[in-house]
Protein backbone atom coordinates (compact mmCIF):
# COMPACT_ATOMS: atom_id res chain seq x y z
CA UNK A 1 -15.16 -27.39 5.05
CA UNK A 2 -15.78 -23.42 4.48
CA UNK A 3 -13.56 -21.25 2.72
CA UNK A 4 -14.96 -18.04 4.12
CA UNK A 5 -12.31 -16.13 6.39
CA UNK A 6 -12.93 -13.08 8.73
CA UNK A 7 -9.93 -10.38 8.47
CA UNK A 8 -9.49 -8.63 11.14
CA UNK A 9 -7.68 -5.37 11.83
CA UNK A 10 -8.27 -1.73 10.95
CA UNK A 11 -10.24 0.14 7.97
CA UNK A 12 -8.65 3.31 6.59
CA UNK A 13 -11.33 5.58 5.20
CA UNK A 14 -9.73 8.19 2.72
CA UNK A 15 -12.10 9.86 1.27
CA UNK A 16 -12.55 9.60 -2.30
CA UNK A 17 -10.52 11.53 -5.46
CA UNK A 18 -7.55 8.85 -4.91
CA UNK A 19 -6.09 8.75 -7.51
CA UNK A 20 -3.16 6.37 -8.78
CA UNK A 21 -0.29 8.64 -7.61
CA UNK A 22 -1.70 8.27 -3.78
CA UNK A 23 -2.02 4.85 -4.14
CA UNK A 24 1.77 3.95 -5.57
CA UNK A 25 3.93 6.97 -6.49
CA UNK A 26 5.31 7.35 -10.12
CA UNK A 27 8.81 7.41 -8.29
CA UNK A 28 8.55 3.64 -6.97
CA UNK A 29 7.27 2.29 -10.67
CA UNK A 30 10.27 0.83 -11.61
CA UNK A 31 10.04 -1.82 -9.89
CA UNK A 32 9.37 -5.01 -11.29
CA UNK A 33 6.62 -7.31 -9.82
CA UNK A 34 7.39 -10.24 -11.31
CA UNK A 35 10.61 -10.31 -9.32
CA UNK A 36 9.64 -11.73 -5.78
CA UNK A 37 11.57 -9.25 -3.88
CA UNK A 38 10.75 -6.02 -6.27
CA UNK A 39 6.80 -6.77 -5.74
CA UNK A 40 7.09 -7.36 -1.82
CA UNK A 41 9.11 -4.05 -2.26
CA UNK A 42 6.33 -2.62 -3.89
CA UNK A 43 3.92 -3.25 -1.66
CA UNK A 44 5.54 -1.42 1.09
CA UNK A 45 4.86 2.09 -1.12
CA UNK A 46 0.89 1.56 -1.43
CA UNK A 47 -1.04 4.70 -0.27
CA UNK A 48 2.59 6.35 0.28
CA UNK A 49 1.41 9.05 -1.21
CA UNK A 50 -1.68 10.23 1.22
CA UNK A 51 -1.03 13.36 2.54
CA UNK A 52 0.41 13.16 5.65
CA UNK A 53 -2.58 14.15 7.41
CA UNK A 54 -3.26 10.17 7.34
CA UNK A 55 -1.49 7.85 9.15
CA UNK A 56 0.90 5.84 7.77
CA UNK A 57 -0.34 2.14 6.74
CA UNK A 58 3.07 0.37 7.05
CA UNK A 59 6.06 1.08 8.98
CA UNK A 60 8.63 2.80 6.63
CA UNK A 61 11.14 0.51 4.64
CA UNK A 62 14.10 0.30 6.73
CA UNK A 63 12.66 0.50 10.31
């Protein structure tokens, strides 16, 4: 049986200079990943702060 696995979906390309503040803001660090529902929360931040010249990767929190 194989373990490989195709992803499908779309490729952002931004650039490089990212730096760790583009990819999750200082102001969404206090969450805590080892709680379940702070790290799912956490996830929904990455690359939240692209300029907003990029799309957004994820619908906002709340909508």
């Amino acid at each position: 049986m194989s373990t490989d696995k195709v992803i499908r979906g779309k490729v952002y390309v931004v650039g490089s200079n990212i730096d760790t503040d583009q990819i999750i803001p200082a102001e969404y660090l206090n969450l805590v990943p080892t709680i379940p529902e702070e790290y799912e929360k956490l996830g929904s931040y990455a690359m939240a702060g692209l300029p907003d010249e990029y799309a957004p990767f994820i619908a906002e929190v709340g909508s």
